[in-house]
N, C-alpha and C. Protein backbone atom coordinates (compact mmCIF):
# COMPACT_ATOMS: atom_id res chain seq x y z
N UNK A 1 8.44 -194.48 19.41
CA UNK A 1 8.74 -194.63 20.83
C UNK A 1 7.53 -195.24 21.51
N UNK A 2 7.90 -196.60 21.84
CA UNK A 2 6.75 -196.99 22.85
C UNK A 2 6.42 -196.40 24.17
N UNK A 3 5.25 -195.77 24.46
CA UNK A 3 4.57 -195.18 25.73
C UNK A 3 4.43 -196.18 26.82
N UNK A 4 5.05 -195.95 28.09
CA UNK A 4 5.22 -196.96 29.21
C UNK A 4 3.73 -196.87 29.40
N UNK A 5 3.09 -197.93 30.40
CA UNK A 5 1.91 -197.93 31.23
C UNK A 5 1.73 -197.58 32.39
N UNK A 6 2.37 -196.47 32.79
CA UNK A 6 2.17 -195.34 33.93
C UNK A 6 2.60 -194.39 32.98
N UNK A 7 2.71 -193.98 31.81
CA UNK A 7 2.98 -192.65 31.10
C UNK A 7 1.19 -192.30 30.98
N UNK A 8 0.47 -191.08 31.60
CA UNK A 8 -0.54 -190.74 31.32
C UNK A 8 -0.95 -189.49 30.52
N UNK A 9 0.52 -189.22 29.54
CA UNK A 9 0.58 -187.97 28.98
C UNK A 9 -0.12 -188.21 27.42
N UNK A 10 -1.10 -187.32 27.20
CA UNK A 10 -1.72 -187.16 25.92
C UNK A 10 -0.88 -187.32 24.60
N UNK A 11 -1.50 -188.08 23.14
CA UNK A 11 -0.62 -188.78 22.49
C UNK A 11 -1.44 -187.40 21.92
N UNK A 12 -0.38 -186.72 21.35
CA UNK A 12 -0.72 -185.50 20.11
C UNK A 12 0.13 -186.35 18.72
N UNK A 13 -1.04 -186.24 17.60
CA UNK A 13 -0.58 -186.63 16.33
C UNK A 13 0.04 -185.51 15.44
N UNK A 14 -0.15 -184.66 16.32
CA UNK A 14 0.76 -183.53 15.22
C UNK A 14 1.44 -182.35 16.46
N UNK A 15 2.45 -182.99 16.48
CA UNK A 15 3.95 -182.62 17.55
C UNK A 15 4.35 -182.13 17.02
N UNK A 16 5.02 -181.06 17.57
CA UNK A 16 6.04 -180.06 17.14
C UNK A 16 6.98 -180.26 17.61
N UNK A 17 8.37 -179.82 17.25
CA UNK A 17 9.93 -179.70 17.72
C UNK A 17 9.70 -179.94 19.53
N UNK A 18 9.21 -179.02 20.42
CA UNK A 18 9.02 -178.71 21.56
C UNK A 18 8.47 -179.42 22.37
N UNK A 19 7.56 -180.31 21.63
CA UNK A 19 6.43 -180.95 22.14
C UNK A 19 5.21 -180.57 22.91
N UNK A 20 5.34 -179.12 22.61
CA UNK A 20 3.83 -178.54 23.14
C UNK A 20 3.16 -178.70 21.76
N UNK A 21 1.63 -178.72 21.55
CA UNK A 21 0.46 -178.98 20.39
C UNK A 21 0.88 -177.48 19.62
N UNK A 22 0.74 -177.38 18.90
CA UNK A 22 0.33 -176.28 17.87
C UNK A 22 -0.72 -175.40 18.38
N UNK A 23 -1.98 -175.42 19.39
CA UNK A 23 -2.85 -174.65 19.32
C UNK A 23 -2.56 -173.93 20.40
N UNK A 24 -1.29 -174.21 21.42
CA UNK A 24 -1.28 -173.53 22.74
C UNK A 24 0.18 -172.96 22.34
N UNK A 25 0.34 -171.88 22.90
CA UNK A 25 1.30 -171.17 22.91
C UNK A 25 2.51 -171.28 22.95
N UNK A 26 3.45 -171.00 22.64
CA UNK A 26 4.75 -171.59 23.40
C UNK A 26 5.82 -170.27 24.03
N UNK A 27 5.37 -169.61 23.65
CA UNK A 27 6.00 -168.46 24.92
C UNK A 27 4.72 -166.99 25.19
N UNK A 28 5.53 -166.06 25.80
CA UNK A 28 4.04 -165.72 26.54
C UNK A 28 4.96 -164.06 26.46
N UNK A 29 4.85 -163.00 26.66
CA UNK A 29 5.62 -161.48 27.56
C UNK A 29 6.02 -161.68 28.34
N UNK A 30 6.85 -161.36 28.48
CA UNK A 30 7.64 -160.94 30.08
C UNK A 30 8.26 -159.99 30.29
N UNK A 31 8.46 -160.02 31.65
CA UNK A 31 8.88 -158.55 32.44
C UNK A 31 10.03 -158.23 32.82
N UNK A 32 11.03 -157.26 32.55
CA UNK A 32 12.01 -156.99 33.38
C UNK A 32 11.79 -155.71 34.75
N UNK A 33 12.31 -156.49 35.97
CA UNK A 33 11.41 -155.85 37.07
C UNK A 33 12.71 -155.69 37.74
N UNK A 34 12.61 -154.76 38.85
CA UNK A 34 13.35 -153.71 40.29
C UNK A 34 12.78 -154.95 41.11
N UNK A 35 13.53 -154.83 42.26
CA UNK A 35 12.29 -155.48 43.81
C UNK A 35 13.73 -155.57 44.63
N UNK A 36 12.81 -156.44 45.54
CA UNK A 36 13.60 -156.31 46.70
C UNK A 36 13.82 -158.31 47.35
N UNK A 37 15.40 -158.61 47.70
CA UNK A 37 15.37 -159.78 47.99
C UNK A 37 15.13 -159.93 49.49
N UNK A 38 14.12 -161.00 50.37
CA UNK A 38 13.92 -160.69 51.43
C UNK A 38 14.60 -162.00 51.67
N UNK A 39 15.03 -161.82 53.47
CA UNK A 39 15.54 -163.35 53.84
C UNK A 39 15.37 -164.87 54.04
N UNK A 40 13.66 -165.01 53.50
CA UNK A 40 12.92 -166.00 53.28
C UNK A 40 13.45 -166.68 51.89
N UNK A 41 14.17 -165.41 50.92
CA UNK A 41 14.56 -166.14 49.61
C UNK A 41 13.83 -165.52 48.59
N UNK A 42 12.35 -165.40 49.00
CA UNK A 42 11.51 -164.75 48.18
C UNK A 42 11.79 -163.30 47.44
N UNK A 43 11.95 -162.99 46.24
CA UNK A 43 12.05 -161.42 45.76
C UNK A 43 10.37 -161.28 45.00
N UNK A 44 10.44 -159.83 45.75
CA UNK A 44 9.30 -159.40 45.65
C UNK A 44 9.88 -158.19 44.59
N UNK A 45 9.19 -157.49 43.59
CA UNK A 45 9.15 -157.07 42.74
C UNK A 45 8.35 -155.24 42.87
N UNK A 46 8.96 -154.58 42.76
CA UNK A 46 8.26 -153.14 43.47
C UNK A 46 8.37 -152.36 42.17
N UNK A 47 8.57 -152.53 40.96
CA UNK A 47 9.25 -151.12 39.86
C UNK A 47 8.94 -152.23 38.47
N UNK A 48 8.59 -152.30 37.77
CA UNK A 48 8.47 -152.87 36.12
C UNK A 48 9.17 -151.51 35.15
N UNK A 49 10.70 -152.24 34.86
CA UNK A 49 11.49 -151.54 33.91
C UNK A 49 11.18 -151.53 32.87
N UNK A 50 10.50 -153.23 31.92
CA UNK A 50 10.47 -153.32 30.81
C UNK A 50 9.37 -154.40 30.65
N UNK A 51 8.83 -154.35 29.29
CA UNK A 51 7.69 -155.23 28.96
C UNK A 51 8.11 -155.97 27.84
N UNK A 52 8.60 -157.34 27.55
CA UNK A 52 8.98 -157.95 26.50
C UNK A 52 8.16 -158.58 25.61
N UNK A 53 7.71 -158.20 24.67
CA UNK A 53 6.51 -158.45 23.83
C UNK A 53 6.75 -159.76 23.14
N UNK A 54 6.01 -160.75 23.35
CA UNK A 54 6.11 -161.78 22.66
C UNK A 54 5.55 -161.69 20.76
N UNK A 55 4.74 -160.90 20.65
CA UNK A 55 4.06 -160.44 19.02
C UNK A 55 3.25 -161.36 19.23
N UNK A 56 3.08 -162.07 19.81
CA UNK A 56 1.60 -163.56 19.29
C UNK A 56 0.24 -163.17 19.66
N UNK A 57 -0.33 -163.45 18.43
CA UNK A 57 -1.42 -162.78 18.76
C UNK A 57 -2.67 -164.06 19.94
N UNK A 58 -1.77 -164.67 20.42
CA UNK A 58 -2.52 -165.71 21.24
C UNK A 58 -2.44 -165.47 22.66
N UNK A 59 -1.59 -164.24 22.98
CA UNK A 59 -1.45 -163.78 24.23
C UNK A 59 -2.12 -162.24 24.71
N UNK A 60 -2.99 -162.34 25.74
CA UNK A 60 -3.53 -160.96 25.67
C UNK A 60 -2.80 -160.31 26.48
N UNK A 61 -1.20 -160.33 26.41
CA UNK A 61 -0.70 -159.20 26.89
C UNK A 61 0.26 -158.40 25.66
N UNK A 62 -0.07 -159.26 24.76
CA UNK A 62 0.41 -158.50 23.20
C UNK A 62 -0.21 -157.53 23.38
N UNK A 63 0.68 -156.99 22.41
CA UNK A 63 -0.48 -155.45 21.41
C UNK A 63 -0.92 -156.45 19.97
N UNK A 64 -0.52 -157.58 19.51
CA UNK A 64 -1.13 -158.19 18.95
C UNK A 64 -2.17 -158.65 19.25
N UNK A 65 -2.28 -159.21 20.27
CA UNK A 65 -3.63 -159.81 20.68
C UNK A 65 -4.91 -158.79 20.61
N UNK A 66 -6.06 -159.55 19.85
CA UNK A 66 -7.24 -158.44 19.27
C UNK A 66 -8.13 -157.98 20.36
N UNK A 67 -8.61 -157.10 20.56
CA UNK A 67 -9.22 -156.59 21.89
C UNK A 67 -10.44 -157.41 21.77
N UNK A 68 -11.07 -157.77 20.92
CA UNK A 68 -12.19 -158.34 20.92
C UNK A 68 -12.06 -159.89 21.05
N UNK A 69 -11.24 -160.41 21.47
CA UNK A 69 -11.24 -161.88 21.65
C UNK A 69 -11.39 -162.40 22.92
N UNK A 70 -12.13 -163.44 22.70
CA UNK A 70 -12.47 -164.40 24.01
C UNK A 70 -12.83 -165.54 24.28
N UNK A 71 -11.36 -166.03 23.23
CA UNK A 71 -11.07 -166.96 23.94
C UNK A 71 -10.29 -167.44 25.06
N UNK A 72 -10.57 -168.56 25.21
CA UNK A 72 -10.30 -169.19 26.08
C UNK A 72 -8.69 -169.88 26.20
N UNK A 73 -8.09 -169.89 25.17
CA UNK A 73 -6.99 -170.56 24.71
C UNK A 73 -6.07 -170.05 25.02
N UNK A 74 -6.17 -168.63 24.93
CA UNK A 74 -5.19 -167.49 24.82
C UNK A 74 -4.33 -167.19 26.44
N UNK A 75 -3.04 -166.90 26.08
CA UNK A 75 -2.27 -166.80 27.70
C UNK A 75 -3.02 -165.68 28.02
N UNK A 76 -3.18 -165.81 29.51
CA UNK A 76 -3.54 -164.69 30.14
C UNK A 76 -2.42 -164.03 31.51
N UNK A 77 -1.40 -164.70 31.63
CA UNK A 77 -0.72 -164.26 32.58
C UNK A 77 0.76 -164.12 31.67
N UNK A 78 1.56 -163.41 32.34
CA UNK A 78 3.23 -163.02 32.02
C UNK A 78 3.93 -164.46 31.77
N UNK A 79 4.76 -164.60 31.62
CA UNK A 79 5.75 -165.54 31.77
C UNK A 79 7.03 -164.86 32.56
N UNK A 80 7.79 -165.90 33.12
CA UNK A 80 8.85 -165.71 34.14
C UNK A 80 9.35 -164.67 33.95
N UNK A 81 10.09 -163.48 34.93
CA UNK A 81 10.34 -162.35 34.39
C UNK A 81 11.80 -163.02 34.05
N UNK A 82 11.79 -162.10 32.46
CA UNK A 82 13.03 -161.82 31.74
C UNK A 82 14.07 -161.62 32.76
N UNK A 83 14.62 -160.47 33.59
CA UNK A 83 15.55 -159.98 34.96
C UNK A 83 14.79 -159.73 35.84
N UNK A 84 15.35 -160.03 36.77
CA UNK A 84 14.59 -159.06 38.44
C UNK A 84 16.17 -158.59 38.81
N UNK A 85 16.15 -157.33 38.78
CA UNK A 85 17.14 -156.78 39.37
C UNK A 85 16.60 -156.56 41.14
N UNK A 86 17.91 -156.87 41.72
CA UNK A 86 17.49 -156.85 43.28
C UNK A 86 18.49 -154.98 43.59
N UNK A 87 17.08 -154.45 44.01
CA UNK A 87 17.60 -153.17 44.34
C UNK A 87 18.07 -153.17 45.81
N UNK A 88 17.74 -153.98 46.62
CA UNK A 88 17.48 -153.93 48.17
C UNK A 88 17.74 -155.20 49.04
N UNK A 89 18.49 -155.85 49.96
CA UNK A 89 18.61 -156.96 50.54
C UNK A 89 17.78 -156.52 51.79
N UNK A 90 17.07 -157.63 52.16
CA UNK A 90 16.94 -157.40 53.74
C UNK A 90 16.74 -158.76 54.11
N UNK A 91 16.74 -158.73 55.83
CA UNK A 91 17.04 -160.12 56.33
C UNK A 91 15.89 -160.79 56.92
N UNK A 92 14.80 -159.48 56.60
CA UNK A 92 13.52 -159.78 56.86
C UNK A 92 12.67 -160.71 56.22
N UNK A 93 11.69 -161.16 56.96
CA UNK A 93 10.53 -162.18 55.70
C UNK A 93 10.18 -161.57 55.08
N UNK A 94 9.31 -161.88 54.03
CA UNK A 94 8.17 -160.66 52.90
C UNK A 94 7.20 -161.13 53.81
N UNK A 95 6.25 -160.07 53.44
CA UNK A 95 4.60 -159.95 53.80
C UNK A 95 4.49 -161.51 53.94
N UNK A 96 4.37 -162.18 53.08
CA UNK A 96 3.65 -163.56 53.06
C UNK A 96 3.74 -164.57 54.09
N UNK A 97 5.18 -164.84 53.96
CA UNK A 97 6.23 -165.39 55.26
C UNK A 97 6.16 -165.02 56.61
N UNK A 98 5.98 -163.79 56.39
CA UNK A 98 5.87 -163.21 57.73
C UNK A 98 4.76 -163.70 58.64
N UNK A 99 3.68 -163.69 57.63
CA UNK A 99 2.46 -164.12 58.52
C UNK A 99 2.41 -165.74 58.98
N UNK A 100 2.60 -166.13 58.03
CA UNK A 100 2.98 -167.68 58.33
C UNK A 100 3.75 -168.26 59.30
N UNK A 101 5.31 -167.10 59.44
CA UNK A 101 5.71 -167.70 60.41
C UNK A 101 5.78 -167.06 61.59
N UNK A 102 5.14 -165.85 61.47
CA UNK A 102 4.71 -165.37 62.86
C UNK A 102 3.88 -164.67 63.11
N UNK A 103 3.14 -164.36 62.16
CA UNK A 103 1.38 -164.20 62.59
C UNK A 103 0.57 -165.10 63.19
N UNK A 104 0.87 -166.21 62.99
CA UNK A 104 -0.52 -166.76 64.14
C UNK A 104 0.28 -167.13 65.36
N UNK A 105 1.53 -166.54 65.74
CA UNK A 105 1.50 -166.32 67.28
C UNK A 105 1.33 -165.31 68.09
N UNK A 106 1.08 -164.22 66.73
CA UNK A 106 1.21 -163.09 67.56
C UNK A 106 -0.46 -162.85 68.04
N UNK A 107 -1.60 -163.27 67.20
CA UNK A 107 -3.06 -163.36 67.60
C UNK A 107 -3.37 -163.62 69.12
């Protein structure tokens, strides 16, 4: 496959199925979480039901992953939660929204 000349994506010589490299991860833990949907759209997350273990030991939210490692390579955050169950509707903003869209008039 010829690479256009506005394609500025890195030529890896050893591709996998996915097309992520071999040395970076390709999935990560995730969470099945409770929360609450607010009327901005945003769900905010209040209760963690479940922890979905990826086994790789390249993620330090395994129990695989070795306590003594540090690198740099390794995921350090969740991946998308697995479910968010919405326990709660409201028509309100969340915290975040709120301030944005009406905290700096209320100053």
């Amino acid at each position: 496959m010829a690479r256009s000349q506005f394609d500025n994506s890195p030529v890896s010589t050893n591709s996998s199925r996915t097309g992520v490299p071999p040395s970076l991860p390709t999935a990560m833990c995730n969470l099945e979480t409770e929360g609450i949907k607010y009327g901005c759209g945003h769900y905010v997350a209040t209760r963690t039901v479940n922890k979905i273990d990826c086994m790789r030991p390249t993620c330090t939210k395994s129990v695989r992953h070795p306590s003594n490692c540090r690198s740099s390579e390794c995921a350090i955050y969740y991946g998308p939660a697995r479910s968010e169950t919405i326990t709660h509707r409201t028509n309100e903003f969340c915290e975040h929204c709120d301030y944005w869209f009406k905290g700096s008039r209320v100053r």
